[in-house]
C-alpha atoms as a PDB file:
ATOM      1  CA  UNK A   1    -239.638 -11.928  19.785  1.00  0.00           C
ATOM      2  CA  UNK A   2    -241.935 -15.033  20.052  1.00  0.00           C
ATOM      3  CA  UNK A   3    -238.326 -17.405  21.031  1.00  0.00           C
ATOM      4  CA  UNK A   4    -237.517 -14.801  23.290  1.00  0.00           C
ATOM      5  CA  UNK A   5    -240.727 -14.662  25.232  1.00  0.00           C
ATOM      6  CA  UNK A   6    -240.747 -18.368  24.818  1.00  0.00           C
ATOM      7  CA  UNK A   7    -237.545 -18.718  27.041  1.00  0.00           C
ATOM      8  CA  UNK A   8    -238.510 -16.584  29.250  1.00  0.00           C
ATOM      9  CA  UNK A   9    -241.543 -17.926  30.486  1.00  0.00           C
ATOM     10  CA  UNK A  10    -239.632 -21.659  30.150  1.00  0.00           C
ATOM     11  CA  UNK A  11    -237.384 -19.662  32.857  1.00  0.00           C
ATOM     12  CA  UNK A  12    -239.709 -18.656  35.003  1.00  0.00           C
ATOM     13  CA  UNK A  13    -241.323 -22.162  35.735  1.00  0.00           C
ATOM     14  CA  UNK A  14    -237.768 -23.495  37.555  1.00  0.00           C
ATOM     15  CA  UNK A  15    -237.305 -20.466  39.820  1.00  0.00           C
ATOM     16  CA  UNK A  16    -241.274 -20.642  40.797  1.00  0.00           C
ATOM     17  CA  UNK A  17    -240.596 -24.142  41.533  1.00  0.00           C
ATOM     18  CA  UNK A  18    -237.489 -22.840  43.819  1.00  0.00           C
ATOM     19  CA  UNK A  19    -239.406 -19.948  45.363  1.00  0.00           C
ATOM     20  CA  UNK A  20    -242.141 -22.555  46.400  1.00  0.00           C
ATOM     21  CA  UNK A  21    -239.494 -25.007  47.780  1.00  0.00           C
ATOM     22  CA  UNK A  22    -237.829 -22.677  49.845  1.00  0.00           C
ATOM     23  CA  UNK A  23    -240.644 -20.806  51.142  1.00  0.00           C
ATOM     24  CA  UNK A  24    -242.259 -24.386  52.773  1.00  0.00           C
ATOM     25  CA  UNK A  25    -239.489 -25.481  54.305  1.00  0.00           C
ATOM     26  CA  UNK A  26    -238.335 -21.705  55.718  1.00  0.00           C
ATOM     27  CA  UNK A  27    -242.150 -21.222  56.843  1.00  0.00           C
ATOM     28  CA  UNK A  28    -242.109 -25.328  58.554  1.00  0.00           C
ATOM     29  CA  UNK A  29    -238.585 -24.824  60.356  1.00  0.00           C
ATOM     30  CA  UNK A  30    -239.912 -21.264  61.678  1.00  0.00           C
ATOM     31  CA  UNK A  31    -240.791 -21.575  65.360  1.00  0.00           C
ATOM     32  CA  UNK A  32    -244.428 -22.508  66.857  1.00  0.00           C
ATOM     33  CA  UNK A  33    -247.776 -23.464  64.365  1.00  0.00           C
ATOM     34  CA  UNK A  34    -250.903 -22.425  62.858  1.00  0.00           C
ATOM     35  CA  UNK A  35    -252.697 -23.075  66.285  1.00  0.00           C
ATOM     36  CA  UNK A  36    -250.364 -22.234  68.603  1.00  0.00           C
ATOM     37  CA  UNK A  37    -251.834 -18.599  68.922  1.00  0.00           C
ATOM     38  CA  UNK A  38    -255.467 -19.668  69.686  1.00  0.00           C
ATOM     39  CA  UNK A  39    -257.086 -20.428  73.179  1.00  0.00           C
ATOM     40  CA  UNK A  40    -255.848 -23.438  74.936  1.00  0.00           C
ATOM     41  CA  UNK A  41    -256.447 -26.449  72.693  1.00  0.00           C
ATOM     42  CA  UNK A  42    -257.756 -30.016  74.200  1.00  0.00           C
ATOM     43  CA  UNK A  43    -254.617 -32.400  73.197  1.00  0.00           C
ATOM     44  CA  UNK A  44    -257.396 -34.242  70.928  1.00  0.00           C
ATOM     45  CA  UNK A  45    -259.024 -31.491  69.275  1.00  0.00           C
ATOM     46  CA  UNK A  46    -255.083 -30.266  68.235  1.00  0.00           C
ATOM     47  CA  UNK A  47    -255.007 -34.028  67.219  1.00  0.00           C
ATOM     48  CA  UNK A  48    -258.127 -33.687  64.983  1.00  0.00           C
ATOM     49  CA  UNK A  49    -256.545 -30.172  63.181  1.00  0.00           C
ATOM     50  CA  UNK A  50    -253.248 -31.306  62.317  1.00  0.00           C
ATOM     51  CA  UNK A  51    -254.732 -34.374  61.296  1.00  0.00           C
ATOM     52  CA  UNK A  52    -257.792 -32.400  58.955  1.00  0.00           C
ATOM     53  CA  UNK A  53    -255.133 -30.574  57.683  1.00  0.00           C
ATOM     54  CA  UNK A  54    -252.144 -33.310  56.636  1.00  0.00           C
ATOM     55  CA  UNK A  55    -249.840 -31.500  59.372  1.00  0.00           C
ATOM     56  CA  UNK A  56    -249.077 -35.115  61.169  1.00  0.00           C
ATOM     57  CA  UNK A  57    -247.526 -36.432  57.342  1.00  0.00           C
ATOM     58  CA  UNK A  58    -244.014 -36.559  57.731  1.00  0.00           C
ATOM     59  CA  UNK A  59    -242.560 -33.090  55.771  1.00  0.00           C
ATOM     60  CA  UNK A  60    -241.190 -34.392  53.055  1.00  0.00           C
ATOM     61  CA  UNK A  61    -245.113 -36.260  51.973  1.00  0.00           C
ATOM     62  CA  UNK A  62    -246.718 -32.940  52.734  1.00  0.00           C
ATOM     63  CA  UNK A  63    -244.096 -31.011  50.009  1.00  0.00           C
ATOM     64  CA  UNK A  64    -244.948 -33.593  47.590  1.00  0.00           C
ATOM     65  CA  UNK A  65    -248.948 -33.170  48.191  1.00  0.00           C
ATOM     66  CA  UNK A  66    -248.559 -29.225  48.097  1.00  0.00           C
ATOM     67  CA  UNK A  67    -246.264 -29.158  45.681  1.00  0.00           C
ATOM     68  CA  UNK A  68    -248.613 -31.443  43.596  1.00  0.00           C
ATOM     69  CA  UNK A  69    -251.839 -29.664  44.742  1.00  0.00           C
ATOM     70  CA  UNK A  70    -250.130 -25.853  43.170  1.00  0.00           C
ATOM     71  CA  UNK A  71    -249.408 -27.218  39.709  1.00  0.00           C
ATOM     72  CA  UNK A  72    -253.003 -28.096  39.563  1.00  0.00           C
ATOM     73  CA  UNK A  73    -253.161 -24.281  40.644  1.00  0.00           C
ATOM     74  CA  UNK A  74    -254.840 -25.560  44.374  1.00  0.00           C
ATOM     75  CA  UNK A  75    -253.425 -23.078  47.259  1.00  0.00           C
ATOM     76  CA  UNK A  76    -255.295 -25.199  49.832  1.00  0.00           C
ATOM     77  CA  UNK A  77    -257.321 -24.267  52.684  1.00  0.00           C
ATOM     78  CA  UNK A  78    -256.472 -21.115  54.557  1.00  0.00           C
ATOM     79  CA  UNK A  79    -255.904 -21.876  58.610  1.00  0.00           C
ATOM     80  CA  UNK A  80    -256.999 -18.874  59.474  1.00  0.00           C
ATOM     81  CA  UNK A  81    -259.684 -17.932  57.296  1.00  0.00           C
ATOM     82  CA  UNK A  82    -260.848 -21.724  57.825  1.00  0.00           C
ATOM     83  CA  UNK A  83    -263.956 -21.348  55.550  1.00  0.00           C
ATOM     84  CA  UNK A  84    -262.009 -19.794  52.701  1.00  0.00           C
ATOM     85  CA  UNK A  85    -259.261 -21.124  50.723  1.00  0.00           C
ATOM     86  CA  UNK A  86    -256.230 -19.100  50.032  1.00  0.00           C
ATOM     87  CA  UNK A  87    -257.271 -18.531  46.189  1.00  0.00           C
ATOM     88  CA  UNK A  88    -260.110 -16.995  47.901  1.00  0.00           C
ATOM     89  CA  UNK A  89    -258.536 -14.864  49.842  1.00  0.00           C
ATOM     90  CA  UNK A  90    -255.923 -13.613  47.346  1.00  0.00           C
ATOM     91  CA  UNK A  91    -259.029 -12.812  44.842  1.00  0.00           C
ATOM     92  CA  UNK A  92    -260.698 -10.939  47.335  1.00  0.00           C
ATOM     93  CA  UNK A  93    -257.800  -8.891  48.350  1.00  0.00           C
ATOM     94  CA  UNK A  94    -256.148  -8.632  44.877  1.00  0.00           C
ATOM     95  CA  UNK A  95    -257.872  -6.174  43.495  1.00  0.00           C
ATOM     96  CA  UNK A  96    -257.264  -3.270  46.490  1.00  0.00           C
ATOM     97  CA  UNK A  97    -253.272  -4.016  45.922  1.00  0.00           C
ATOM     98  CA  UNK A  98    -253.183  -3.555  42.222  1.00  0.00           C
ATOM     99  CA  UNK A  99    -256.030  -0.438  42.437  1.00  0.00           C
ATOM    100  CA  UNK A 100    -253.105   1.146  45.124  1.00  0.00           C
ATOM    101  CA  UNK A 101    -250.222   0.129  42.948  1.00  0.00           C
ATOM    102  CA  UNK A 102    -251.694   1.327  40.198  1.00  0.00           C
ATOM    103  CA  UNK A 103    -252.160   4.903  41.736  1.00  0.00           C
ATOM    104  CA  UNK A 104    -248.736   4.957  43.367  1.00  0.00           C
ATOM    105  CA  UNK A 105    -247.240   4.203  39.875  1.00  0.00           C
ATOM    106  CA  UNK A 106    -248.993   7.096  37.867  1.00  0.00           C
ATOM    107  CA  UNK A 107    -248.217   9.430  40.852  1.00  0.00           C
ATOM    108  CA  UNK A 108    -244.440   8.317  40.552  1.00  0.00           C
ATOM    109  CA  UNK A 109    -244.551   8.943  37.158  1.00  0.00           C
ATOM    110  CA  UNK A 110    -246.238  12.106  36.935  1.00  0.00           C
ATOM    111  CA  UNK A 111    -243.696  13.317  39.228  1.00  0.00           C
ATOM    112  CA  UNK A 112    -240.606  11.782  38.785  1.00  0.00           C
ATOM    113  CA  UNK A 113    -240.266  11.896  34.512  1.00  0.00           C
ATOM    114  CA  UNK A 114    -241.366  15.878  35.008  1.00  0.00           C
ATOM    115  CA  UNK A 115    -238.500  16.163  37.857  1.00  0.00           C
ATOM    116  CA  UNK A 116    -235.784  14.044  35.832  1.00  0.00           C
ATOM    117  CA  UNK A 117    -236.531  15.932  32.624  1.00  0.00           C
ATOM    118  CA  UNK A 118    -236.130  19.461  34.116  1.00  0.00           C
ATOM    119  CA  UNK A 119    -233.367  18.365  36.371  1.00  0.00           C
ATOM    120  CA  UNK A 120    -231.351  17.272  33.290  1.00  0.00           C
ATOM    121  CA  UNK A 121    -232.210  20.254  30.747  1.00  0.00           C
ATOM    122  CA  UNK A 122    -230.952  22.659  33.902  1.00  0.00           C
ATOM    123  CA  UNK A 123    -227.904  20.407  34.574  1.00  0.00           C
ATOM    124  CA  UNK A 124    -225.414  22.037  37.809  1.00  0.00           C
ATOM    125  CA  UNK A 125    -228.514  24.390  38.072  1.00  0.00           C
ATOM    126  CA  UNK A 126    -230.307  25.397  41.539  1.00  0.00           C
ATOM    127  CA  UNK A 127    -233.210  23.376  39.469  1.00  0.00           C
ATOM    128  CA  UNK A 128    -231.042  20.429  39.164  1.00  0.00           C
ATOM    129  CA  UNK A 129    -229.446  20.307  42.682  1.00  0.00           C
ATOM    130  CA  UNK A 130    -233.121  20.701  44.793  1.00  0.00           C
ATOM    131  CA  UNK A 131    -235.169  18.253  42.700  1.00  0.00           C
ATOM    132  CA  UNK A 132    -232.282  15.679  43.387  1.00  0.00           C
ATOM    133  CA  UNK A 133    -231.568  16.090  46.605  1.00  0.00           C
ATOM    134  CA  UNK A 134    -235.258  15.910  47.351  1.00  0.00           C
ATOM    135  CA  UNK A 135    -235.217  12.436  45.342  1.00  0.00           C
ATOM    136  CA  UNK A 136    -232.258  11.152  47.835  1.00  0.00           C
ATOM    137  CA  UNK A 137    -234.441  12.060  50.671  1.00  0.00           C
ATOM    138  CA  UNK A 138    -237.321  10.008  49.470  1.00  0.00           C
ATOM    139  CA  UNK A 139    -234.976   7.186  48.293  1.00  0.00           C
ATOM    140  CA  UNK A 140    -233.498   7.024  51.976  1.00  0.00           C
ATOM    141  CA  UNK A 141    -237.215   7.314  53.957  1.00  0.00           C
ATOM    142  CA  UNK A 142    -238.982   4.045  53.995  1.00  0.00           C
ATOM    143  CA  UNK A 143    -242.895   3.950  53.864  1.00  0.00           C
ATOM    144  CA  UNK A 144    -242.977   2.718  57.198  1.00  0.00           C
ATOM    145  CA  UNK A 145    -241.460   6.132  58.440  1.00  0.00           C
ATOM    146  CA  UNK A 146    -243.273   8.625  55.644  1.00  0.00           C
ATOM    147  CA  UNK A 147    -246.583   6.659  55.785  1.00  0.00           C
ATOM    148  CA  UNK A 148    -247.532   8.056  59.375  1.00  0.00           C
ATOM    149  CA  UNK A 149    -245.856  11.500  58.798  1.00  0.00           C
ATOM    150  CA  UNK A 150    -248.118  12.286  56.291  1.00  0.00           C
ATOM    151  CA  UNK A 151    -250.833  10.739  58.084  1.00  0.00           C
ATOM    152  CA  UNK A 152    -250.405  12.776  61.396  1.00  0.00           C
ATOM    153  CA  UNK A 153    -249.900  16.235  59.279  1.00  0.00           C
ATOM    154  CA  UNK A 154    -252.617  16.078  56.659  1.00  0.00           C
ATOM    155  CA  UNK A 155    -254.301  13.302  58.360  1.00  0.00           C
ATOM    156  CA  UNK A 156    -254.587  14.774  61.551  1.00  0.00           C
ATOM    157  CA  UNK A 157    -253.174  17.796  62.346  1.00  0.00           C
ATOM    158  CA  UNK A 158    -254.623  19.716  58.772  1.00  0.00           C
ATOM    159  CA  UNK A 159    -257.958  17.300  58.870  1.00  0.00           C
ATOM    160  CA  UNK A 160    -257.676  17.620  54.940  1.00  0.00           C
ATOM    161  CA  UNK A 161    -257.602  13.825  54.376  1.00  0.00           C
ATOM    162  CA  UNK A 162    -259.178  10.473  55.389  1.00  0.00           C
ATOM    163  CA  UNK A 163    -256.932   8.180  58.095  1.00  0.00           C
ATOM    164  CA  UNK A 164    -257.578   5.588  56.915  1.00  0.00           C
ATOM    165  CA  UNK A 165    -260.197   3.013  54.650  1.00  0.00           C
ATOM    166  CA  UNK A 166    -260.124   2.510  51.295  1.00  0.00           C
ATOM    167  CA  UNK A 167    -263.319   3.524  48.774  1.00  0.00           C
ATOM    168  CA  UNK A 168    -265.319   4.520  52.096  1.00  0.00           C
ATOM    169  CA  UNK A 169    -265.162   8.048  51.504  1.00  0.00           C
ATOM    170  CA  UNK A 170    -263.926  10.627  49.086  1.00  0.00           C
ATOM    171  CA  UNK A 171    -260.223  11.246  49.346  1.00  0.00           C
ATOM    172  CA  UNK A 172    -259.120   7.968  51.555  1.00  0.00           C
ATOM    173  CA  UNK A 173    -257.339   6.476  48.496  1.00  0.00           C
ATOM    174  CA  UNK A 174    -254.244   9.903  48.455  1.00  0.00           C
ATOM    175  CA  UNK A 175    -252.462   9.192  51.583  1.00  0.00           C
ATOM    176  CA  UNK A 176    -251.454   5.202  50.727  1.00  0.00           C
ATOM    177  CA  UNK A 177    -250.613   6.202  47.095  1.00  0.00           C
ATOM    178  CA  UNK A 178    -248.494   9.074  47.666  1.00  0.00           C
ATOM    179  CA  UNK A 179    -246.600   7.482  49.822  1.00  0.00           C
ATOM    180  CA  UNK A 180    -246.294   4.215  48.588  1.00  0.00           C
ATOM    181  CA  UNK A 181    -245.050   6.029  44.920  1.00  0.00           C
ATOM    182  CA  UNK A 182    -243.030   8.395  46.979  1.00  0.00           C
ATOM    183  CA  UNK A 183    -240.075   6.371  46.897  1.00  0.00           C
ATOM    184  CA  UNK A 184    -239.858   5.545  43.036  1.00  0.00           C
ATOM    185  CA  UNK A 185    -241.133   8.555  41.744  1.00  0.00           C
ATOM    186  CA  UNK A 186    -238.130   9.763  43.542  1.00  0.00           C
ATOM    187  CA  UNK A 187    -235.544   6.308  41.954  1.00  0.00           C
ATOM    188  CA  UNK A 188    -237.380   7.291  38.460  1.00  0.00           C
ATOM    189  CA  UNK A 189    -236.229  11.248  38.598  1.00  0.00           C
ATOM    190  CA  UNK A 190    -233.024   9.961  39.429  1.00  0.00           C
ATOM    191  CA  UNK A 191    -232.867   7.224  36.539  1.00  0.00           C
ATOM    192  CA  UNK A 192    -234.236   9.675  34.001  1.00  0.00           C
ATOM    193  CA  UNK A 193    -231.958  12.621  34.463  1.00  0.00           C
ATOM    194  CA  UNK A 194    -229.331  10.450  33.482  1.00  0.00           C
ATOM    195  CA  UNK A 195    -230.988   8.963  30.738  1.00  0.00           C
ATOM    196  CA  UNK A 196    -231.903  12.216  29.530  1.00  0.00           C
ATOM    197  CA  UNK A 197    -228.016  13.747  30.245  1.00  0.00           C
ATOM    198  CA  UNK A 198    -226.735  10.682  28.301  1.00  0.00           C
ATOM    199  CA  UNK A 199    -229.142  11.344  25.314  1.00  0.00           C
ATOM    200  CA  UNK A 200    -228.560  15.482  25.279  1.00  0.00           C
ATOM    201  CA  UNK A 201    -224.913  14.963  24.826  1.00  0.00           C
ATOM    202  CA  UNK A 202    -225.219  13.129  21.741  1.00  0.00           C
ATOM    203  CA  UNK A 203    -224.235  14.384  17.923  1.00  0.00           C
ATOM    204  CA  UNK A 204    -227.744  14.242  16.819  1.00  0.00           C
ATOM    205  CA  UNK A 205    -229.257  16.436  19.794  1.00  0.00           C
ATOM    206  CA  UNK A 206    -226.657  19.092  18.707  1.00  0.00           C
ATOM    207  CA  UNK A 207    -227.191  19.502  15.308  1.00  0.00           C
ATOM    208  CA  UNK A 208    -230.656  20.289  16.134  1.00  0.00           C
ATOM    209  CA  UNK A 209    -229.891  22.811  18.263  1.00  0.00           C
ATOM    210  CA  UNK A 210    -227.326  23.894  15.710  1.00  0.00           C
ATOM    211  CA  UNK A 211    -230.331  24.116  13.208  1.00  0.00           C
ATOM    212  CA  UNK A 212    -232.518  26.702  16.129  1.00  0.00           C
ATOM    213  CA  UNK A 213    -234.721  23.902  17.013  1.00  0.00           C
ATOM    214  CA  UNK A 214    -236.776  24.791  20.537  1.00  0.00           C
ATOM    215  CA  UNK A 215    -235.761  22.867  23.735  1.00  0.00           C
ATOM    216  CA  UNK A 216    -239.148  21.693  23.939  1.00  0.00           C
ATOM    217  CA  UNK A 217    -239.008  20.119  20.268  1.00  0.00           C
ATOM    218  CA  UNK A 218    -235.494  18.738  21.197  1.00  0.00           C
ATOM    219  CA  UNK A 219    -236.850  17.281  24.046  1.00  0.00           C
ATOM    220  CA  UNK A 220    -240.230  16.089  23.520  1.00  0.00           C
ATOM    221  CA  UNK A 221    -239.484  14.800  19.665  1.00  0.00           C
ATOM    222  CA  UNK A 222    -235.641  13.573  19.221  1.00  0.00           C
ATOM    223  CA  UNK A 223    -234.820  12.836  22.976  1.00  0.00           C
ATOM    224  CA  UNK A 224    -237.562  11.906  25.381  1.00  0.00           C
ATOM    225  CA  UNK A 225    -238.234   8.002  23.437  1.00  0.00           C
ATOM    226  CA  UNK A 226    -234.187   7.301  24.389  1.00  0.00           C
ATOM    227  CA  UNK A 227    -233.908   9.194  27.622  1.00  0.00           C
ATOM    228  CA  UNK A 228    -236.860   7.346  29.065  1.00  0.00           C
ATOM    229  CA  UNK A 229    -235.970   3.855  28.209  1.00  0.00           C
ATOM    230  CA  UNK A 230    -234.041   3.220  31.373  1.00  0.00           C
ATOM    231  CA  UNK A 231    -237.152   4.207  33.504  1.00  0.00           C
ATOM    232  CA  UNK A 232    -239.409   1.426  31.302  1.00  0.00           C
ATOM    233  CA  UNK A 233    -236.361  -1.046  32.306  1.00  0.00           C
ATOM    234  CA  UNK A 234    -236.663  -0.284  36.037  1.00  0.00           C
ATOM    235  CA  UNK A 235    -240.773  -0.192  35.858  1.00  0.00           C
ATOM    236  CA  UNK A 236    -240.763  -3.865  36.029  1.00  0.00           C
ATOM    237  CA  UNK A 237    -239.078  -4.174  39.078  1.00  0.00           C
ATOM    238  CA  UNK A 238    -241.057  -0.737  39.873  1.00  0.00           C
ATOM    239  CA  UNK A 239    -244.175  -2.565  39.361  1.00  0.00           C
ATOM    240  CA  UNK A 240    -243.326  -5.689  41.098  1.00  0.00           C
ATOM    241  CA  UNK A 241    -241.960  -4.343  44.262  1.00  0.00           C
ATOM    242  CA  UNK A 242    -245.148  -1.535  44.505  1.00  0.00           C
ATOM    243  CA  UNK A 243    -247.068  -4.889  44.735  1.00  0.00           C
ATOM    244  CA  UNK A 244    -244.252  -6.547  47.082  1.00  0.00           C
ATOM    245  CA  UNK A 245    -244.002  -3.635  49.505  1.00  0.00           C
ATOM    246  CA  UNK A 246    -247.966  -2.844  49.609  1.00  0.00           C
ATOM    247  CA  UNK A 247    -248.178  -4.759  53.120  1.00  0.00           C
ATOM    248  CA  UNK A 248    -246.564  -2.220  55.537  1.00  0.00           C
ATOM    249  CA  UNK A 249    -248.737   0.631  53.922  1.00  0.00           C
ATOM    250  CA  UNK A 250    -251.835  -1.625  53.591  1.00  0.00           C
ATOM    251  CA  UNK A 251    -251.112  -2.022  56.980  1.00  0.00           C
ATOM    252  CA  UNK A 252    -250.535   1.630  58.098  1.00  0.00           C
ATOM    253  CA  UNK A 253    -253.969   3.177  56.317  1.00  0.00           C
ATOM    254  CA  UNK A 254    -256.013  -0.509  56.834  1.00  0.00           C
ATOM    255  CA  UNK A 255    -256.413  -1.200  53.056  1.00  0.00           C
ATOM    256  CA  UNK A 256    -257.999  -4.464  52.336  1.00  0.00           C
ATOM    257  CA  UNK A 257    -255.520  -5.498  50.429  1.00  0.00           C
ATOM    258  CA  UNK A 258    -253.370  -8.871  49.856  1.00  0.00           C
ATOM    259  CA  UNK A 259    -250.542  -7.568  51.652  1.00  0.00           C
ATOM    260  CA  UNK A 260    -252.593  -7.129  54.802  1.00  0.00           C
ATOM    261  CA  UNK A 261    -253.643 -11.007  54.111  1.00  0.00           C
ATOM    262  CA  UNK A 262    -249.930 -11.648  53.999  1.00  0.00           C
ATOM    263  CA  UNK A 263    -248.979 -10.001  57.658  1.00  0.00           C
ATOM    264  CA  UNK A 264    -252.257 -11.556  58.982  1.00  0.00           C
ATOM    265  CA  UNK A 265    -250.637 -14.953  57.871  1.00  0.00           C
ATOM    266  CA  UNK A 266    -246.659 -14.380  58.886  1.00  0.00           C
ATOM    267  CA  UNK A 267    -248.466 -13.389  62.322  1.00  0.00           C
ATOM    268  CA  UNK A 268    -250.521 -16.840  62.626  1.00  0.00           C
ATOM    269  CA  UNK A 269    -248.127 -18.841  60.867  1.00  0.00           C
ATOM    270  CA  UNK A 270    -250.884 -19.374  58.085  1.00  0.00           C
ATOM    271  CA  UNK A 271    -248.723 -22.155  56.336  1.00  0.00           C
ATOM    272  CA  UNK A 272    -250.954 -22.222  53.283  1.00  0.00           C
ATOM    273  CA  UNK A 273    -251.261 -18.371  52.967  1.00  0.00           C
ATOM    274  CA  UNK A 274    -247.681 -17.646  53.132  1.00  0.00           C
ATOM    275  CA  UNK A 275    -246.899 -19.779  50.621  1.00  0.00           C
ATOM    276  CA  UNK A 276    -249.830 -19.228  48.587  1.00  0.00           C
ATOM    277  CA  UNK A 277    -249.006 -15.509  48.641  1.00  0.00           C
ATOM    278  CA  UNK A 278    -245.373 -15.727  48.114  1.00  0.00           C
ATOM    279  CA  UNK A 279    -245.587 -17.709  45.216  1.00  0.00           C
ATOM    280  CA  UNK A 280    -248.114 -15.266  43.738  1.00  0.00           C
ATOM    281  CA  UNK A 281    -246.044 -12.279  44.031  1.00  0.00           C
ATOM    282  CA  UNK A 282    -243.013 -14.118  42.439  1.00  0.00           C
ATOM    283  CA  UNK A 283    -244.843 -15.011  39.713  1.00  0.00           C
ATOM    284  CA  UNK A 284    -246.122 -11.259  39.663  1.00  0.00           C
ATOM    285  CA  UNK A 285    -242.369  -9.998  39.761  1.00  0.00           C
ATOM    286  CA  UNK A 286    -241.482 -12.149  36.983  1.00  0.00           C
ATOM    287  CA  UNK A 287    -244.321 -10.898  35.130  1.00  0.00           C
ATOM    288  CA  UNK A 288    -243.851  -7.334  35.142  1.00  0.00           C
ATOM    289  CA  UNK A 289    -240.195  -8.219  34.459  1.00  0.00           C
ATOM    290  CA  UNK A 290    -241.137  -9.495  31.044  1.00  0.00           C
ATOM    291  CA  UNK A 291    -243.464  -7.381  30.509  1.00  0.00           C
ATOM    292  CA  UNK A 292    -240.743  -4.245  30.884  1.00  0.00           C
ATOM    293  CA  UNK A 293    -238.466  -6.302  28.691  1.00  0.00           C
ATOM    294  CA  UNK A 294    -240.710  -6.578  26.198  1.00  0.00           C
ATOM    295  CA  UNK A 295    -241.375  -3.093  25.907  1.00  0.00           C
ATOM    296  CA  UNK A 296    -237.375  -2.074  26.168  1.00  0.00           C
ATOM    297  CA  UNK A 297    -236.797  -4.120  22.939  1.00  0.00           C
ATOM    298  CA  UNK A 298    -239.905  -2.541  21.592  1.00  0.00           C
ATOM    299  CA  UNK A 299    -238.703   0.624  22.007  1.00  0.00           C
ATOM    300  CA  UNK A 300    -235.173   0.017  21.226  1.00  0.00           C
ATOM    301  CA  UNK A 301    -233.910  -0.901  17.635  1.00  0.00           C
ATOM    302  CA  UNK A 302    -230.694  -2.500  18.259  1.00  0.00           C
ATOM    303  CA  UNK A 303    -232.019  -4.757  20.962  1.00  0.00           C
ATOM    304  CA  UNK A 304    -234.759  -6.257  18.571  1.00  0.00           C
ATOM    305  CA  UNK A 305    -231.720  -6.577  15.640  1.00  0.00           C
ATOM    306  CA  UNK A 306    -229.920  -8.362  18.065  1.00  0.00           C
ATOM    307  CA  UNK A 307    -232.984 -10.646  19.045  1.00  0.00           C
ATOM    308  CA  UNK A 308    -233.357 -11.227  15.060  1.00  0.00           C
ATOM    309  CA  UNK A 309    -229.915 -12.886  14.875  1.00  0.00           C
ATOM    310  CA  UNK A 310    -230.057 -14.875  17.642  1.00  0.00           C
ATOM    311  CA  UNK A 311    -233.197 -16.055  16.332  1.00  0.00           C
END
């Protein structure tokens, strides 16, 4: 397990490397600046900013000084936020992201294992067909569209629930997880019915029905550990892309979160914060990524056998 995590990690240092490199010359060769949306600039003060800020360097010094400046774990100055730097910035908005990923996770979870499970115990049932053609209707509605839906009916037309804000007042925090988790508790339904179909039909699961053991016993002790280990393979990338696809909702119910950082900075052409934020939520993907592999060999027998004799 240790070689395995090992290589892993050795992995994930090239394709950070990449992500960087691509993401500084994509964000350089995009059109206009970092001061291009501000008041009209005196031709020497401009001079004075790109100079303050290493923007006159020909491009291939200034990927060599940012490229140096990240491995000593230094994001550089923000140009927006000019009195912060962009480690700043990501540690202030950080914890608002993971707090709403967090949420939208459990809520997927509490309703999509519940919703697979029953969908695959009534298999070609009416209680198989709606919860699964309810989970294709969330998998085809992006946040973007559901996000103000359920804003405008329980936001606004009900009055149940907060707008907008985050921590302000009671209740403000249900609208951006909801629908944020929408979407993969609706992919996790989905993955566990089948996991849980593919586990039923096994040899095992019917000689303990042959021997009059409940459904519930079937289900809960000999096949919920093996029906459920294709969800904890697809909560890494669950996990990751929650944190990746936080900005339009952050956006839609004003969360102070990273991802509204991130839009702030594709809108200004924040050099530093793009990058700074990109390469953060790569290495948070790649995280998460290991993490879920970690627990899928954990969980599964043969995978850890095989690990042993590689080893």
């Amino acid at each position: 397990m240790f070689l395995f995590i090992l290589k892993r990690v050795l992995q994930a240092i090239p394709v950070l490397l990449l992500v960087a490199t691509v993401t500084f010359f994509m964000v350089r060769a995009a059109p206009g600046g970092p001061f291009d949306k501000d008041r009209a600039i005196p031709p020497e003060v401009l001079t004075q900013l790109n100079k303050r800020y290493h923007l006159d360097d020909p491009l291939w010094k200034q990927y060599m000084d940012y490229m140096g400046n990240i491995v000593q774990g230094d994001f550089g100055p923000s140009f927006k936020f000019a009195s912060h730097s962009v480690t700043e910035l990501i540690a202030a908005g950080l914890p608002s992201t993971l707090e709403l990923s967090l949420y939208a996770i459990l809520f997927a979870l509490l309703v999509g294992l519940p919703t697979g499970i029953l969908a695959a115990i009534k298999q070609n049932t009416l209680l198989d067909y709606v919860p699964m053609s309810t989970a294709m209707i969330g998998i085809c509605m992006p946040t973007f569209v559901l996000g103000p839906i359920l804003l405008l009916v329980f936001g606004i037309w009900l009055g149940w629930l907060p707008v907008a804000g985050w921590g302000q007042v009671p209740g403000d925090k249900i609208l951006p997880s909801i629908t944020l988790g929408s979407v993969y508790a609706a992919y996790i339904a989905r993955i566990c019915r089948g996991g849980m179909l593919e586990i039923l039909s096994q040899d095992y699961i019917r000689t303990a029905r042959a021997k009059g053991l409940s459904t519930i016993r079937i289900v809960l002790v000999h096949a919920l550990r093996g029906g459920i280990t294709p969800v904890i393979s697809f909560l890494g990338p669950a996990i990751a892309g929650l944190l990746a696809g936080s900005f339009v909702v952050e956006s839609i119910f004003q969360v102070p979160g990273l991802g509204r950082y991130y839009v702030i900075a594709a809108f200004n052409r924040d050099y530093t914060m793009i990058l700074g934020c990109t390469i953060f939520f790569a290495f948070l993907i790649i995280l998460f990524n290991l993490l879920a592999d970690i627990v899928q060999v954990w969980l599964n027998p043969k995978l850890r056998q095989e690990l042993e004799e590689r080893g």
